[in-house]
N, C-alpha and C. Protein backbone atom coordinates (compact mmCIF):
# COMPACT_ATOMS: atom_id res chain seq x y z
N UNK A 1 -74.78 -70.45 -56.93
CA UNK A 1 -73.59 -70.06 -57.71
C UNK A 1 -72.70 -69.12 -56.89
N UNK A 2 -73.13 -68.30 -56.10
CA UNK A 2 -72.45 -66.96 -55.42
C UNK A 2 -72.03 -68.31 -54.52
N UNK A 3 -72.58 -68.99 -53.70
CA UNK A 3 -71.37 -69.62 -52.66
C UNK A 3 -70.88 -70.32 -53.11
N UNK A 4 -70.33 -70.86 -54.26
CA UNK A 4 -69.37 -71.20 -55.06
C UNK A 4 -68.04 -70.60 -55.11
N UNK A 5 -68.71 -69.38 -56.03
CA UNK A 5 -67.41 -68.44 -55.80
C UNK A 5 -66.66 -67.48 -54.80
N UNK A 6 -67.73 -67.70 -53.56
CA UNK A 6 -67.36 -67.34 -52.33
C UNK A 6 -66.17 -68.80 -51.70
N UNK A 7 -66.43 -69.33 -51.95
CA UNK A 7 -65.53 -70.51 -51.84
C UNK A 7 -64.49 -70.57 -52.40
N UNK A 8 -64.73 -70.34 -53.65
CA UNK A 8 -63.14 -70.70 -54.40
C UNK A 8 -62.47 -69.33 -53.76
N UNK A 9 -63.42 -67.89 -53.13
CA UNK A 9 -62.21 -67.05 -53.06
C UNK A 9 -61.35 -67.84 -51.75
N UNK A 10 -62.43 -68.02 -50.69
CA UNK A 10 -61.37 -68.60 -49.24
C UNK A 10 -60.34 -69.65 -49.69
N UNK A 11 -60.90 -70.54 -50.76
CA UNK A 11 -59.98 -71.80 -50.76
C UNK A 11 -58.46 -70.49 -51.70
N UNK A 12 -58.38 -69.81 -52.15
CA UNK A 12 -57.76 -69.09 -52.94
C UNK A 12 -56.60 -68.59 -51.82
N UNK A 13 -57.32 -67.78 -51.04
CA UNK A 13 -56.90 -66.90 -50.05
C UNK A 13 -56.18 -67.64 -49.14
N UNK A 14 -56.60 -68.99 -48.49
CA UNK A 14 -56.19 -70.07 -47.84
C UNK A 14 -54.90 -70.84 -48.44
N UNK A 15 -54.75 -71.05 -49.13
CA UNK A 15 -53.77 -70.80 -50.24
C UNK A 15 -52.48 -70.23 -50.32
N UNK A 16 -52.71 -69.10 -50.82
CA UNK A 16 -51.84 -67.91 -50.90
C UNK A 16 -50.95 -67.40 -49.81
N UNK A 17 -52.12 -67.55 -48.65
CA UNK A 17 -51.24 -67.30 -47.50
C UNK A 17 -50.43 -68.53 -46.92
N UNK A 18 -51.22 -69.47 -47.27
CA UNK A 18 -49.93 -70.88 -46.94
C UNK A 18 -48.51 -70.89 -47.35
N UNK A 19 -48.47 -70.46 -49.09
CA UNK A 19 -47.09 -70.14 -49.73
C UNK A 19 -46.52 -69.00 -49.16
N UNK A 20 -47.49 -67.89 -48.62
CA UNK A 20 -46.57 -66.82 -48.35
C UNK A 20 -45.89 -67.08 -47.22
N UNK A 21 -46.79 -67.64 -46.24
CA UNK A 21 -46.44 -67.85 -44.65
C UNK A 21 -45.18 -69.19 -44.81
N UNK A 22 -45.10 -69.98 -45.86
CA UNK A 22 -43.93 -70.77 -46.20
C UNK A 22 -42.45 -69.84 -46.15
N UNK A 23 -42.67 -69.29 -47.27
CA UNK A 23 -41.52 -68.50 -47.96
C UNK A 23 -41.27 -67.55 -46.33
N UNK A 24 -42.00 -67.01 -45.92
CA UNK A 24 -41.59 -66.28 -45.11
C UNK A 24 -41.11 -66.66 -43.74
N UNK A 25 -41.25 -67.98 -43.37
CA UNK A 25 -41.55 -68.19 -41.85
C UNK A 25 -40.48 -69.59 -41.80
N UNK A 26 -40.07 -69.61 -43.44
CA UNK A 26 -39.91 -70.93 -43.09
C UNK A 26 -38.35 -70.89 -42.05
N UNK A 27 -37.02 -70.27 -42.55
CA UNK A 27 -36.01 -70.19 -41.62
C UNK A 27 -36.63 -69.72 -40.06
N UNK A 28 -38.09 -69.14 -39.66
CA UNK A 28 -38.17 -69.17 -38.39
C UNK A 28 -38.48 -70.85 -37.77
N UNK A 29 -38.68 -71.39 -39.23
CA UNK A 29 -39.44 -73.09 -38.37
C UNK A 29 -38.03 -74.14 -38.32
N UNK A 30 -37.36 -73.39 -39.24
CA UNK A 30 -35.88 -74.58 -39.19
C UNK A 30 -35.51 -74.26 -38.20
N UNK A 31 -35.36 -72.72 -37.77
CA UNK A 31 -34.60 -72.40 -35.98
C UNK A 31 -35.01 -73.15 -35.04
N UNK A 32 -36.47 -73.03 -35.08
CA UNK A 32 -37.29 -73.74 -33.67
C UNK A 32 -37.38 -75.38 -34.12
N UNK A 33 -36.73 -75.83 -35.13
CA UNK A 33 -36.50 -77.44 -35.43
C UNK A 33 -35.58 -77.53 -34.74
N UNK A 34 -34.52 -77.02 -35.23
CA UNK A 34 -32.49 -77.17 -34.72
C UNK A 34 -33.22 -77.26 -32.65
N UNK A 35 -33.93 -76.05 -32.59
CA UNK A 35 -33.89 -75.63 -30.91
C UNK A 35 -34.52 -77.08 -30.57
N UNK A 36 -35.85 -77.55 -31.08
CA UNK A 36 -36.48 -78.31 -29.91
C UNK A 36 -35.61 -79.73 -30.23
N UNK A 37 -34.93 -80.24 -31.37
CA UNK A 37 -34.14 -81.15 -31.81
C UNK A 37 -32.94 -81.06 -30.54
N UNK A 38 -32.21 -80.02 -29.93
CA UNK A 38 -31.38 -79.69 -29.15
C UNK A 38 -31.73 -79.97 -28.14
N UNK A 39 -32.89 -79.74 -27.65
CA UNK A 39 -33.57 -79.67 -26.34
C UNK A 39 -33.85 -81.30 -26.19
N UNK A 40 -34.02 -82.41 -27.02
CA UNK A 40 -34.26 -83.52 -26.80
C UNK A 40 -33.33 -84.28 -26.73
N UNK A 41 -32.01 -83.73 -27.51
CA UNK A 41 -31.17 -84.60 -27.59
C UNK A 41 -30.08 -84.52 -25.91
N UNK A 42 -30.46 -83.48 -25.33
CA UNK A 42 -30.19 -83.21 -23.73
C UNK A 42 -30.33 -84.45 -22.81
């Protein structure tokens, strides 16, 4: 039962930081889209 809920915490935590690291990172991933999109179209 305990590695159960040791699980649901990582799958939780794994998670959470996905949406946060979204919300936060995401205008850094559109920059480096536009850049390497630029760099190919060279």
């Amino acid at each position: 039962m305990m590695e159960w809920l040791i699980f649901l915490v990582i799958v939780a935590a794994v998670v959470a930081g996905v949406f946060w690291a979204k919300k936060h990172f995401r205008n850094e991933i559109d920059r480096a889209k536009r850049i390497n999109r630029a760099n190919k179209n060279q």
